[in-house]
N, C-alpha and C. Protein backbone atom coordinates (compact mmCIF):
# COMPACT_ATOMS: atom_id res chain seq x y z
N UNK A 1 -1.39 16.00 7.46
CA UNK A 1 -1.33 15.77 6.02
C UNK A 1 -2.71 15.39 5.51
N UNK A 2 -2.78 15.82 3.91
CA UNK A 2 -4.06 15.58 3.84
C UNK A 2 -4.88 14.11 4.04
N UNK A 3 -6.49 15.06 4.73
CA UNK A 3 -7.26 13.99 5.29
C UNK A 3 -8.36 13.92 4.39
N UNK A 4 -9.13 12.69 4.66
CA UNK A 4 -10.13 12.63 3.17
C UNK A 4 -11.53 11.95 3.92
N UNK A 5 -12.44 11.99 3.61
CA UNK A 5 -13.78 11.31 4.30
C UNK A 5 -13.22 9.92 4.15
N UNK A 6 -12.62 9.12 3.67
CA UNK A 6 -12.49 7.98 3.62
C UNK A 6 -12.09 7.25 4.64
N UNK A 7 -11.18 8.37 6.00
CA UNK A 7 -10.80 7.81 6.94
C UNK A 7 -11.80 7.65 7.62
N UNK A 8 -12.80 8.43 7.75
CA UNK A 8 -14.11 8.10 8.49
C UNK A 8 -14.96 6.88 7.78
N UNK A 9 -15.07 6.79 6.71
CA UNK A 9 -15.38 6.05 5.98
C UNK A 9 -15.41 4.28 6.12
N UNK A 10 -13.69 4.39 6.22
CA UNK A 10 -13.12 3.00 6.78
C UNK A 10 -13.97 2.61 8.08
N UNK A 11 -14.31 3.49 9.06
CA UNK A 11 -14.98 2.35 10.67
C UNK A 11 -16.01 1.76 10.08
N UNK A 12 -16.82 1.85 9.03
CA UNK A 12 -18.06 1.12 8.36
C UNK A 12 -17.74 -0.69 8.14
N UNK A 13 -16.39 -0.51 7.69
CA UNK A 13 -16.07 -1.37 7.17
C UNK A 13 -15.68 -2.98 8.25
N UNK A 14 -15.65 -4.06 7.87
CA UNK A 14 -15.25 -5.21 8.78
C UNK A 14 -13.85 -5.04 8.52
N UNK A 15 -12.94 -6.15 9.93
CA UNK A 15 -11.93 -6.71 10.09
C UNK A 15 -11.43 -7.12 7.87
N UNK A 16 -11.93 -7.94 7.46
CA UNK A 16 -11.53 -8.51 6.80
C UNK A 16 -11.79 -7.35 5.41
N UNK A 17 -12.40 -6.73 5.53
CA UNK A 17 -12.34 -4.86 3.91
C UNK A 17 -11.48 -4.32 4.61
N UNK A 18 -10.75 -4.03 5.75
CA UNK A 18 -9.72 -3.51 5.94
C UNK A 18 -8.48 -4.04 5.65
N UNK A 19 -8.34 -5.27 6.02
CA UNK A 19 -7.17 -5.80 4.92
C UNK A 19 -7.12 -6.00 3.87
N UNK A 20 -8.07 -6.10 2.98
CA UNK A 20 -8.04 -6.06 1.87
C UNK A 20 -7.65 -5.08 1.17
N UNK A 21 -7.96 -3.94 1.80
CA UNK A 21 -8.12 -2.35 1.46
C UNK A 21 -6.46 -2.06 1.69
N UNK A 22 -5.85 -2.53 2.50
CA UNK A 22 -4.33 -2.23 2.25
C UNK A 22 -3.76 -2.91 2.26
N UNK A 23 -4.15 -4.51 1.49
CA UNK A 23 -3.49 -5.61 0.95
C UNK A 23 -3.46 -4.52 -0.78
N UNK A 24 -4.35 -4.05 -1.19
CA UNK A 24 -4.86 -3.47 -2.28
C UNK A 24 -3.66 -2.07 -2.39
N UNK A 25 -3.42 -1.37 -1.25
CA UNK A 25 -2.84 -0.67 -1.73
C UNK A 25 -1.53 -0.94 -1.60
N UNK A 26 -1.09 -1.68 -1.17
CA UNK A 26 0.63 -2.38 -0.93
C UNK A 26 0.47 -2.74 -2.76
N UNK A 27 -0.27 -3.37 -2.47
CA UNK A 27 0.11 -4.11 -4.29
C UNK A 27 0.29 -3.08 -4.92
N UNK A 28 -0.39 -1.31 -4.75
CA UNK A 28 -0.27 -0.65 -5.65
C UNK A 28 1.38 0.18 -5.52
N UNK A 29 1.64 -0.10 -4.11
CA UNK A 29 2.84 0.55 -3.58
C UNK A 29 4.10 -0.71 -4.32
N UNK A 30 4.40 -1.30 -4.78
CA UNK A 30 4.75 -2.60 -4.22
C UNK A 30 6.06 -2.24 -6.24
N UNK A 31 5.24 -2.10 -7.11
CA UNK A 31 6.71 -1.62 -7.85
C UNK A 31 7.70 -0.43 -7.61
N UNK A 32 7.20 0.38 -6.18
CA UNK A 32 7.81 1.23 -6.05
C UNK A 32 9.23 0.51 -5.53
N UNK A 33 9.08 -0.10 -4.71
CA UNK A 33 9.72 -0.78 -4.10
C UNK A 33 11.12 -1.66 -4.81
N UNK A 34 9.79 -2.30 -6.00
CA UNK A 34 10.70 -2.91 -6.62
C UNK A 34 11.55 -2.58 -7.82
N UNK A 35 11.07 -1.29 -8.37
CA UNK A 35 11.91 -0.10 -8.88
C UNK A 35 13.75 0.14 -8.12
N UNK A 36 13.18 0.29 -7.28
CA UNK A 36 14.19 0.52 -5.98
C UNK A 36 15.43 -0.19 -6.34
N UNK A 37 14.45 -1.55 -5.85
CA UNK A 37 15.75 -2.35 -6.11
C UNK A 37 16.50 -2.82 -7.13
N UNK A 38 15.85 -2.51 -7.93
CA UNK A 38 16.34 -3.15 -9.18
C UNK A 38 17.42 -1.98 -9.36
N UNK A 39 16.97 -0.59 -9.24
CA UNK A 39 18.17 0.27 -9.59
C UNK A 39 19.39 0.52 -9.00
N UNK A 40 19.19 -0.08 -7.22
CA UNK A 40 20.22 0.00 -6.52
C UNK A 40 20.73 -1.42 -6.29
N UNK A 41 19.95 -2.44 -6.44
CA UNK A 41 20.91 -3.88 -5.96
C UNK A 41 20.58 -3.61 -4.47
N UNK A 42 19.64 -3.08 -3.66
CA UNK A 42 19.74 -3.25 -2.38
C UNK A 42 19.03 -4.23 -1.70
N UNK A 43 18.23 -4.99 -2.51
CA UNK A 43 17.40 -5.80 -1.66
C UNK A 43 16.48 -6.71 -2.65
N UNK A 44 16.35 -8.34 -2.45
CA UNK A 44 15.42 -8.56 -3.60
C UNK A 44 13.97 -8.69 -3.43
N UNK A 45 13.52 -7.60 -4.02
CA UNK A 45 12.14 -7.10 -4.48
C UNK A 45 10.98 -8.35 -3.87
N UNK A 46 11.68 -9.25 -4.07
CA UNK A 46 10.82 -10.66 -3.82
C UNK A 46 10.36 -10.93 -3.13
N UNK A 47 10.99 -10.88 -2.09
CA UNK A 47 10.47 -10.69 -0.27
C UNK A 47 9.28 -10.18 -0.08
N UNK A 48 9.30 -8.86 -0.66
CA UNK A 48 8.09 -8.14 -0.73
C UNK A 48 6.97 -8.74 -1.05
N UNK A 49 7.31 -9.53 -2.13
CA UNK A 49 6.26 -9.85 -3.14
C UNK A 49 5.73 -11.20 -2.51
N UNK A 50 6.46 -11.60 -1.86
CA UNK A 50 6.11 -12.84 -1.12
C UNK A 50 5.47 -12.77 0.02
N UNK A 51 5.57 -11.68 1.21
CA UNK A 51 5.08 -10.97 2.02
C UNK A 51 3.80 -11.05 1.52
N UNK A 52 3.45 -10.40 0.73
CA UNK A 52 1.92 -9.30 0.50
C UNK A 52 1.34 -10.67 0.06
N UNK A 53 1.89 -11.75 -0.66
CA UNK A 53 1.57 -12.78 -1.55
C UNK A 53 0.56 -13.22 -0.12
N UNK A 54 1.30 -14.03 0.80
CA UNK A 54 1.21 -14.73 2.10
C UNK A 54 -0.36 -14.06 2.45
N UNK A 55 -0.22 -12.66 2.65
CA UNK A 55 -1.25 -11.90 3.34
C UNK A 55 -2.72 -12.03 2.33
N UNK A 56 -2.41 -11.97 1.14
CA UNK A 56 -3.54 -12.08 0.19
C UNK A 56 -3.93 -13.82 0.10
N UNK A 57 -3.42 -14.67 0.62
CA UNK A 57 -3.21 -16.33 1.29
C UNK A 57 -4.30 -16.18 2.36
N UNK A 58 -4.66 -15.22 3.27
CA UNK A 58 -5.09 -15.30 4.63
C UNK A 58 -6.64 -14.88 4.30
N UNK A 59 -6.36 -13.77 3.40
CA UNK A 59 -7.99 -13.75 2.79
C UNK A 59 -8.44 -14.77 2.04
N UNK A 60 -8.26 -15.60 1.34
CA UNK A 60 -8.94 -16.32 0.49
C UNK A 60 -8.87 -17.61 1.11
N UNK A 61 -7.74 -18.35 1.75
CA UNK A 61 -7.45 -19.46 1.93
C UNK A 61 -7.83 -19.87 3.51
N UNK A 62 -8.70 -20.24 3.97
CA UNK A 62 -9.57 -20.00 5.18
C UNK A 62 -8.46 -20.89 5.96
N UNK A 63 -7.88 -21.72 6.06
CA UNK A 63 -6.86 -22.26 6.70
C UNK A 63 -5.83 -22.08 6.89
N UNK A 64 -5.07 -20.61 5.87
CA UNK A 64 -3.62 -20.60 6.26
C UNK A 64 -3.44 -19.92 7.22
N UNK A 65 -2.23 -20.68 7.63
CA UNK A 65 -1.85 -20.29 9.12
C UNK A 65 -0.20 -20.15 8.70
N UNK A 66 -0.46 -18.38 8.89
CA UNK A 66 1.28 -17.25 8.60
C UNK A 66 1.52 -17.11 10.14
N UNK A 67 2.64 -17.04 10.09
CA UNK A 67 3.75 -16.47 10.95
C UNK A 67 4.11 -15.19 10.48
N UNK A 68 3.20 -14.21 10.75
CA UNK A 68 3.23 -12.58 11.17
C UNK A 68 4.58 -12.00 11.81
N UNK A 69 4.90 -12.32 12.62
CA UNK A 69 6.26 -12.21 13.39
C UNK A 69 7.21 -12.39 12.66
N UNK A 70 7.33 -13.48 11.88
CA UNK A 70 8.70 -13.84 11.21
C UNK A 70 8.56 -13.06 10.19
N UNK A 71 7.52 -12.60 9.27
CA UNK A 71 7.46 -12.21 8.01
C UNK A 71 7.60 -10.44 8.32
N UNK A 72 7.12 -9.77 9.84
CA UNK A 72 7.93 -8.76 9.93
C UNK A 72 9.42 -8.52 10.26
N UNK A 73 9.99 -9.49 11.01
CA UNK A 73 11.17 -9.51 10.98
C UNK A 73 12.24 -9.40 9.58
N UNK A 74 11.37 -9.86 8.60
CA UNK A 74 12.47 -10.51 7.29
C UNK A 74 11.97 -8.36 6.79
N UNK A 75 10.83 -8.29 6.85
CA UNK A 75 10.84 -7.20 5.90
C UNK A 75 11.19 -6.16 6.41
N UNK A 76 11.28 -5.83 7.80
CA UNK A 76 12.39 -4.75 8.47
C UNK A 76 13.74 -4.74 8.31
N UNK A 77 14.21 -6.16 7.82
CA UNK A 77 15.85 -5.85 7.45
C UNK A 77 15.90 -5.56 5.78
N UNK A 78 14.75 -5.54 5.39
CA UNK A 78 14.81 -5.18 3.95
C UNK A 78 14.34 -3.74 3.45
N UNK A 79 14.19 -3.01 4.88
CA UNK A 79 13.61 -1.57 4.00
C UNK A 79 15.25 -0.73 4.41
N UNK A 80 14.93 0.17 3.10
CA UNK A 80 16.46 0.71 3.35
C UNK A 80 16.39 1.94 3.70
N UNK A 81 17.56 2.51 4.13
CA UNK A 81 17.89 3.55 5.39
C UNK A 81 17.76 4.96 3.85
N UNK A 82 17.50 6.04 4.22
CA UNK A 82 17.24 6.63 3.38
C UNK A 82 18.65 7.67 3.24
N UNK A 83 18.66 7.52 4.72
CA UNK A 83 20.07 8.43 4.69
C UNK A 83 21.32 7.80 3.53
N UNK A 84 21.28 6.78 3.47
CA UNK A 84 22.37 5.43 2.71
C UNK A 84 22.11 5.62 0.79
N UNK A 85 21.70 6.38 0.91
CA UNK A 85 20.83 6.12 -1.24
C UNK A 85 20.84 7.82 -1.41
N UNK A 86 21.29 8.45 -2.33
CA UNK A 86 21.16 9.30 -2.87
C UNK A 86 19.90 9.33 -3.88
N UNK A 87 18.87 8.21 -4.43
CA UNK A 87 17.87 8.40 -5.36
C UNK A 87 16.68 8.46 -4.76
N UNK A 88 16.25 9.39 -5.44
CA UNK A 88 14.93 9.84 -4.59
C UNK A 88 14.09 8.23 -4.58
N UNK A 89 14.08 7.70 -5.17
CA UNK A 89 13.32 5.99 -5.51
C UNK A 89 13.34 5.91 -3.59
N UNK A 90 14.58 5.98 -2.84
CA UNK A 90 14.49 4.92 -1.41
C UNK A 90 13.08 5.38 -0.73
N UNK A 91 12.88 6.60 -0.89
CA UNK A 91 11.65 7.44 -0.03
C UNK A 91 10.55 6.75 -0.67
N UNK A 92 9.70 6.40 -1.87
CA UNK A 92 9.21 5.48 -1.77
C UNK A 92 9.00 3.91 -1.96
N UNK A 93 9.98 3.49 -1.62
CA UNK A 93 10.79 2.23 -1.48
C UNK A 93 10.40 1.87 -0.19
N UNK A 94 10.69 3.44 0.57
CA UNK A 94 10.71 2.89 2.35
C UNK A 94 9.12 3.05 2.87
N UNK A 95 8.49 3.95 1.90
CA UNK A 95 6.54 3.73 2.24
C UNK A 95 5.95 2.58 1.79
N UNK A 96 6.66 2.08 1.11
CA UNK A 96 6.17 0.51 0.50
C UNK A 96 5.92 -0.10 1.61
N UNK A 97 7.48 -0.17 2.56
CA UNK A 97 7.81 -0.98 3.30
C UNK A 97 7.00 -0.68 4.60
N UNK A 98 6.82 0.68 4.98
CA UNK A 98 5.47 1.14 5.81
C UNK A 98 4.60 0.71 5.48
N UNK A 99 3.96 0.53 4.67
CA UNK A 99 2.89 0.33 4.55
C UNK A 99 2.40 -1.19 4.54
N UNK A 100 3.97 -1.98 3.97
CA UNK A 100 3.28 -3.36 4.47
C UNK A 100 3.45 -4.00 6.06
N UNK A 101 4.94 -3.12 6.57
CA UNK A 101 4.72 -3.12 8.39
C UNK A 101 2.90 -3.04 8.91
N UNK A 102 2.51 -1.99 8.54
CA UNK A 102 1.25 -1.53 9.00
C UNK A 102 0.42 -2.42 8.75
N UNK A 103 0.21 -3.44 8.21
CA UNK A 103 -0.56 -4.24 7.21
C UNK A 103 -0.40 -6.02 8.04
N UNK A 104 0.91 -5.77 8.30
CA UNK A 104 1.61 -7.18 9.08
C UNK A 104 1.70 -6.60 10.67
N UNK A 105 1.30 -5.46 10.99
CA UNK A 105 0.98 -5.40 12.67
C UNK A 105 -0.63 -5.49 12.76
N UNK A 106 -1.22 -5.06 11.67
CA UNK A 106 -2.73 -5.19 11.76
C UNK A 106 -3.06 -6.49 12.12
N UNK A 107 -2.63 -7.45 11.31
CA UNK A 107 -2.81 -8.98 11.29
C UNK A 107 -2.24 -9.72 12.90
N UNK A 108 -1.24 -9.23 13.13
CA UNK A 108 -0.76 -9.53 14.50
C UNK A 108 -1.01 -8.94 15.52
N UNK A 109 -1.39 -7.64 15.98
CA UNK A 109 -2.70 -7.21 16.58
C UNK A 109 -4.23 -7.40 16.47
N UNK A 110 -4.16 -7.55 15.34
CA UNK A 110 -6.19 -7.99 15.15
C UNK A 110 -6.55 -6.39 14.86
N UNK A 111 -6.13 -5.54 15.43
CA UNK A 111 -6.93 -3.90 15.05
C UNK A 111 -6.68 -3.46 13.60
N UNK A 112 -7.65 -3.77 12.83
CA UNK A 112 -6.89 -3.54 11.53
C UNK A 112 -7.23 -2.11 10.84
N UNK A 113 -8.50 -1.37 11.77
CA UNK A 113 -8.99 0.12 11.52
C UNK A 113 -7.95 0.83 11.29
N UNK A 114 -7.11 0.82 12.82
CA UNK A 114 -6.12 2.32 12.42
C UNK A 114 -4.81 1.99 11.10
N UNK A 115 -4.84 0.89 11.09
CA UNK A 115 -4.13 0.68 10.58
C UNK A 115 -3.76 0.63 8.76
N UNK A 116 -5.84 0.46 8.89
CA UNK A 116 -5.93 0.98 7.45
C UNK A 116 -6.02 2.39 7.19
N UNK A 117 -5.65 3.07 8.06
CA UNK A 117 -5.73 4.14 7.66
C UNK A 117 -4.60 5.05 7.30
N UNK A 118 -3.66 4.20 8.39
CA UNK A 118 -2.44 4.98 8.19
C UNK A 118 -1.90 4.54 6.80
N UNK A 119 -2.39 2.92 6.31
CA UNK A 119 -2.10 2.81 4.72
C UNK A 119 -2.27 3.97 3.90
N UNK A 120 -3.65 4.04 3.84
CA UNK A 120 -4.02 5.08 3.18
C UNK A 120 -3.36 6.67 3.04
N UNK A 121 -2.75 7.06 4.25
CA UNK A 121 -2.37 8.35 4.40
C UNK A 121 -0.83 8.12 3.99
N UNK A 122 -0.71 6.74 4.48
CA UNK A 122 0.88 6.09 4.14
C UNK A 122 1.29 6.66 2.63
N UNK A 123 0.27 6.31 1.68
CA UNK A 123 -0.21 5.88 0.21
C UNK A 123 -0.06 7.58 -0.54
N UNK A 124 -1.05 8.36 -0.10
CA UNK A 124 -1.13 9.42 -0.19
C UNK A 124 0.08 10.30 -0.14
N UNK A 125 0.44 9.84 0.89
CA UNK A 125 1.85 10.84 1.10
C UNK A 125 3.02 10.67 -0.02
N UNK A 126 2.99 9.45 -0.18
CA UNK A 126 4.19 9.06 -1.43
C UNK A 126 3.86 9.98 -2.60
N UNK A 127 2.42 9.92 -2.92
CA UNK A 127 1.92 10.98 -4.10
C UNK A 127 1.97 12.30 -4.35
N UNK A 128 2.00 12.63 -2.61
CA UNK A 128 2.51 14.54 -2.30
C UNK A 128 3.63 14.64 -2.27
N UNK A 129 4.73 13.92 -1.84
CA UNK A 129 6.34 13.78 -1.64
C UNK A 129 6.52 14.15 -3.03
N UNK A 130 6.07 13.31 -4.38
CA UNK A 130 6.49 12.97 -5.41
C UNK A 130 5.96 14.81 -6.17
N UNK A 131 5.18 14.66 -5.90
CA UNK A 131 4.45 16.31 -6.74
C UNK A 131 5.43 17.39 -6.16
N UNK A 132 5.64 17.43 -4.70
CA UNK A 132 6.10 18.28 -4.18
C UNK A 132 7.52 18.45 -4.96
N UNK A 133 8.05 17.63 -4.89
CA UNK A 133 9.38 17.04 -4.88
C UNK A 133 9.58 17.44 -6.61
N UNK A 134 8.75 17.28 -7.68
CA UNK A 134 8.89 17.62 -9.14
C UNK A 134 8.61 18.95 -9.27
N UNK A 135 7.62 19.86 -7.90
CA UNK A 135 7.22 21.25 -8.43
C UNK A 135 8.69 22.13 -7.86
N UNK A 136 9.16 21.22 -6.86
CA UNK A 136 10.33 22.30 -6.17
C UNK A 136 10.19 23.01 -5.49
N UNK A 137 8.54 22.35 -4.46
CA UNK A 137 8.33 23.08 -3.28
C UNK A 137 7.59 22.60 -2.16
N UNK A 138 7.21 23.32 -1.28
CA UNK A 138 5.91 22.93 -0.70
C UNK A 138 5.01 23.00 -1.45
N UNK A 139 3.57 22.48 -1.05
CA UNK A 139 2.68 22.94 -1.55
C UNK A 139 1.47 22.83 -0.03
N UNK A 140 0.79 23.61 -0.04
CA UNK A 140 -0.57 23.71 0.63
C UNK A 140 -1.23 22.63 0.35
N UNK A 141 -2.17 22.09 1.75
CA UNK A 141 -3.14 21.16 1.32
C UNK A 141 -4.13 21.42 0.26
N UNK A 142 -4.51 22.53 -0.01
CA UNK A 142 -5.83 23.35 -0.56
C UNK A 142 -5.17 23.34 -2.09
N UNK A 143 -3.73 23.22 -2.55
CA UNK A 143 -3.17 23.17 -3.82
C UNK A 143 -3.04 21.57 -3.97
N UNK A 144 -2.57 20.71 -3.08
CA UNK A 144 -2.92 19.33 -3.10
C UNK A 144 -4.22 18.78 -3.57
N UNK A 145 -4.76 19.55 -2.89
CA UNK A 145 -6.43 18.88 -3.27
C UNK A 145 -6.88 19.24 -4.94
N UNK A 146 -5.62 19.97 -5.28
CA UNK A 146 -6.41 20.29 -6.54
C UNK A 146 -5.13 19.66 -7.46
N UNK A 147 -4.30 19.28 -7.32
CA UNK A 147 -3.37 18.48 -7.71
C UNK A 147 -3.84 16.97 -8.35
N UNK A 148 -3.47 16.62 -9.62
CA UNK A 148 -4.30 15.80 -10.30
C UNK A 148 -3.71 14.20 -10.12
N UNK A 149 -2.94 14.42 -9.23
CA UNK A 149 -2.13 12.94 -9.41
C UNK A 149 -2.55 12.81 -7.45
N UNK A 150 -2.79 13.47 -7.01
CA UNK A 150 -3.58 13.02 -5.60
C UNK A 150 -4.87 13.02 -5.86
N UNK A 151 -5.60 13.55 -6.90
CA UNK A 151 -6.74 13.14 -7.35
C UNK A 151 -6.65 11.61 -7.55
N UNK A 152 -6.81 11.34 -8.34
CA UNK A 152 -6.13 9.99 -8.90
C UNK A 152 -6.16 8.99 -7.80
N UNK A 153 -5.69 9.32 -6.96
CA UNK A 153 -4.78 8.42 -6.20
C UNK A 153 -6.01 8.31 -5.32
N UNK A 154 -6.51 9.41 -4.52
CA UNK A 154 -7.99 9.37 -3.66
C UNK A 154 -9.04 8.55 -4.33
N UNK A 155 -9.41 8.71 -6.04
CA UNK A 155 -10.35 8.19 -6.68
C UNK A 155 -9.96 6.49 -6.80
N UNK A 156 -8.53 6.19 -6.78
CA UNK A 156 -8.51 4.65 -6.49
C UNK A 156 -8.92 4.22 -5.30
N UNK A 157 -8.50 4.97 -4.22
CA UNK A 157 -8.80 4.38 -2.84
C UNK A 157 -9.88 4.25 -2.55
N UNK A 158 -11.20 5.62 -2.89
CA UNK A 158 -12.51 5.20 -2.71
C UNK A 158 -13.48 4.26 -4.07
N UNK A 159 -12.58 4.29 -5.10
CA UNK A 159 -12.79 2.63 -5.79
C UNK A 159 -13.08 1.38 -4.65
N UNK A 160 -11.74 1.61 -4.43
CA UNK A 160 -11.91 -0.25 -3.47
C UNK A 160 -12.45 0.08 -2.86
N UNK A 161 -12.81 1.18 -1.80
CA UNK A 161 -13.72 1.25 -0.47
C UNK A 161 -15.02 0.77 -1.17
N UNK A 162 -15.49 1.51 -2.08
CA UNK A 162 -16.80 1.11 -2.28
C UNK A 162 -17.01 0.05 -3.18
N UNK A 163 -15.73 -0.78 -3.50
CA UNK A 163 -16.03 -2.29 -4.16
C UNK A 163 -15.87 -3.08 -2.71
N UNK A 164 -15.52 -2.83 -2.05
CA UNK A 164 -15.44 -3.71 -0.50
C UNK A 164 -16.53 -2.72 0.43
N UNK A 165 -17.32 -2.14 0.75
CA UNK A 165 -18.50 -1.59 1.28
C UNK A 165 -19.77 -2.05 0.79
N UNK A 166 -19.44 -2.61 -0.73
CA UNK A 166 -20.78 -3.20 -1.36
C UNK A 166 -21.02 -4.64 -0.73
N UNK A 167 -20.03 -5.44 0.23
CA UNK A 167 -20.17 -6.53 0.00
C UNK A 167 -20.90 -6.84 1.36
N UNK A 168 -21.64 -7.90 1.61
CA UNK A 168 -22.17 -8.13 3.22
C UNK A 168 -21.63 -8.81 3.66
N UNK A 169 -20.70 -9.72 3.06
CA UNK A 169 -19.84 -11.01 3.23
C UNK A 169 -18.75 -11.22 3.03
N UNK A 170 -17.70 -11.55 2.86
CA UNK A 170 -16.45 -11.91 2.51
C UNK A 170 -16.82 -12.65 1.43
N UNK A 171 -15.71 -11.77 0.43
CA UNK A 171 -16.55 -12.56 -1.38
C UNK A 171 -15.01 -12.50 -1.69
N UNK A 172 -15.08 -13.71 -2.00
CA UNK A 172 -13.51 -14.56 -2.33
C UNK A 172 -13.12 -14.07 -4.16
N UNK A 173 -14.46 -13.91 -4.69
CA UNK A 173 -14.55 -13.38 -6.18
C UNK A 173 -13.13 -11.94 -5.92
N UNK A 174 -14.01 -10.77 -5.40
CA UNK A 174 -13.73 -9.40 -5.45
C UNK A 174 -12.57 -9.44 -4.58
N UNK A 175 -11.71 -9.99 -3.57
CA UNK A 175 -10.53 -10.14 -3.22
C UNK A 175 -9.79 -10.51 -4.33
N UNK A 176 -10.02 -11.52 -5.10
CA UNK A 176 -9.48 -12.46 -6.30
C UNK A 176 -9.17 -11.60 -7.28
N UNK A 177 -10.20 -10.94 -7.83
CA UNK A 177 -10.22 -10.15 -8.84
C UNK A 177 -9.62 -9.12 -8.65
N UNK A 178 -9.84 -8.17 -7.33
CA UNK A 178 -9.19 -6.77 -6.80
C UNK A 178 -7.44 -7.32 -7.11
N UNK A 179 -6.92 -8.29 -6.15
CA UNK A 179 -5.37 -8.61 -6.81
C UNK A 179 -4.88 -8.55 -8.26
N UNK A 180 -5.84 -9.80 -8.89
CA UNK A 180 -5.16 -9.83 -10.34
C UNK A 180 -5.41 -8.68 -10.99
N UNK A 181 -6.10 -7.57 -10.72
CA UNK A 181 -6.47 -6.53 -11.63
C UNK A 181 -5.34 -5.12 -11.46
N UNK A 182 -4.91 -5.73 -9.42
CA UNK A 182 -4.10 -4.33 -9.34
C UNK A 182 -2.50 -4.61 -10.20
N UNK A 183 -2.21 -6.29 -9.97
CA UNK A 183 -1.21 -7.00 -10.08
C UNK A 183 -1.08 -6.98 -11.49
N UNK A 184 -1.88 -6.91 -12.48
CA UNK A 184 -1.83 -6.68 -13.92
C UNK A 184 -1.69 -5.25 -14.37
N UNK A 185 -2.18 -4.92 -13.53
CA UNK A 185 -2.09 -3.14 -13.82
C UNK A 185 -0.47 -2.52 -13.86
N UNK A 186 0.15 -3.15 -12.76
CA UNK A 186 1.50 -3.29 -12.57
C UNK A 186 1.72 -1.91 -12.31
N UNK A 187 0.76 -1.27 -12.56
CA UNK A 187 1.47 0.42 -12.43
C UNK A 187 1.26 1.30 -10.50
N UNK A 188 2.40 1.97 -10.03
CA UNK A 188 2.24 2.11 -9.08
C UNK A 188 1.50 3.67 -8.97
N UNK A 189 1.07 3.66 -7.39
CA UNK A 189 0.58 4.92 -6.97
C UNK A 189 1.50 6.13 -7.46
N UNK A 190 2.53 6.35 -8.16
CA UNK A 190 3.23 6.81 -8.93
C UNK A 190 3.59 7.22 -10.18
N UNK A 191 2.93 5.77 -10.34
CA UNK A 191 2.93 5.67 -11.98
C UNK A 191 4.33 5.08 -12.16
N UNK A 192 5.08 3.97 -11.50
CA UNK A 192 6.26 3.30 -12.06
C UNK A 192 5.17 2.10 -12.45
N UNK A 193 5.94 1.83 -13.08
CA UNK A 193 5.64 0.34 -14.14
C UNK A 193 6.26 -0.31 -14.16
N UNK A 194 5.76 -1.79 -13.33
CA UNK A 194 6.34 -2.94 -12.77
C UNK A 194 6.46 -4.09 -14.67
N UNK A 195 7.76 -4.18 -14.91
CA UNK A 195 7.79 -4.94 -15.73
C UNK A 195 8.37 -6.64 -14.70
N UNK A 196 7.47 -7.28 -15.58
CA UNK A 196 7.88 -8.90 -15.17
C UNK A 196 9.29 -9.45 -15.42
């Protein structure tokens, strides 16, 4: 599925721009999710939100000390079976939930490279599912690439890469700001719109 220089891109980066980088895109995944639930009653959205909350805790707050383990346990009984939902919403409901697995094994392995990557492709894919899925077909990578809503979606991701590539340090500012800006934005890699 499509690949982008960015995956090469990412080994530049430290331990700590890689979580950020798909602390960043969970948040952007993260009303998909809660779309979800709100339409089916299957799960409360919150978990989620508390999850990613915790993880964006680990960047800024030099002392917290999460329980990784427990917080994947809670969010594996909360992603839902796709076979079980007739609305197309569960499919990305359940990349949300990939993508913050991937995000909470990074942290509990320490390897957080591959892991940002599979965010990323995680991320991506929800955006081709969704095009595919409205044109009523396949589509070719080479028609993807010219597809304006995986545009989009690539031009956010190498946003943050190169607002987290600029930095030499861990800058508590641009973590800070990257949240409240995606978290206000409310709008997902989709384009659902997280109302409060």
């Amino acid at each position: 599925m499509l690949l982008n220089p960015i995956h090469l891109r990412l080994e530049k980066l430290e331990s700590w721009q890689h979580v950020t980088f798909m602390a960043c895109l969970c948040e952007r995944m993260y009303p998909n999710y809660w779309a979800f639930c709100q339409q089916t009653g299957f799960a409360d959205a919150q978990l989620y939100r508390r999850i990613l909350d915790l993880v964006w805790e680990t960047l800024t707050v030099k002392e917290a000390k999460i329980n990784f383990d427990s917080q994947l346990e809670k969010l594996e009984e909360a992603i839902p079976d796709g076979d079980a939902f007739e609305v197309y919403g569960v499919y990305p409901a359940i990349d949300a939930c990939v993508a913050l697995s991937e995000l909470l094994h990074s942290r509990l392995s320490g390897e957080t490279l591959e892991h940002a990557i599979e965010v990323s492709k995680t991320s991506i894919t929800t955006v081709a599912m969704l095009e595919m899925t409205q044109a009523g077909r396949e589509m070719t990578d080479d028609e993807l690439k010219e597809n304006q809503a995986i545009i989009d979606e690539w031009d956010l991701q190498w946003e943050i890469f190169r607002l987290l590539a600029a930095c030499e340090e861990r800058d508590l500012e641009l973590i800070k700001g990257l949240r409240s800006d995606l978290r206000e934005a409310g709008i997902s890699n989709i384009g659902i719109n997280f109302q409060q």
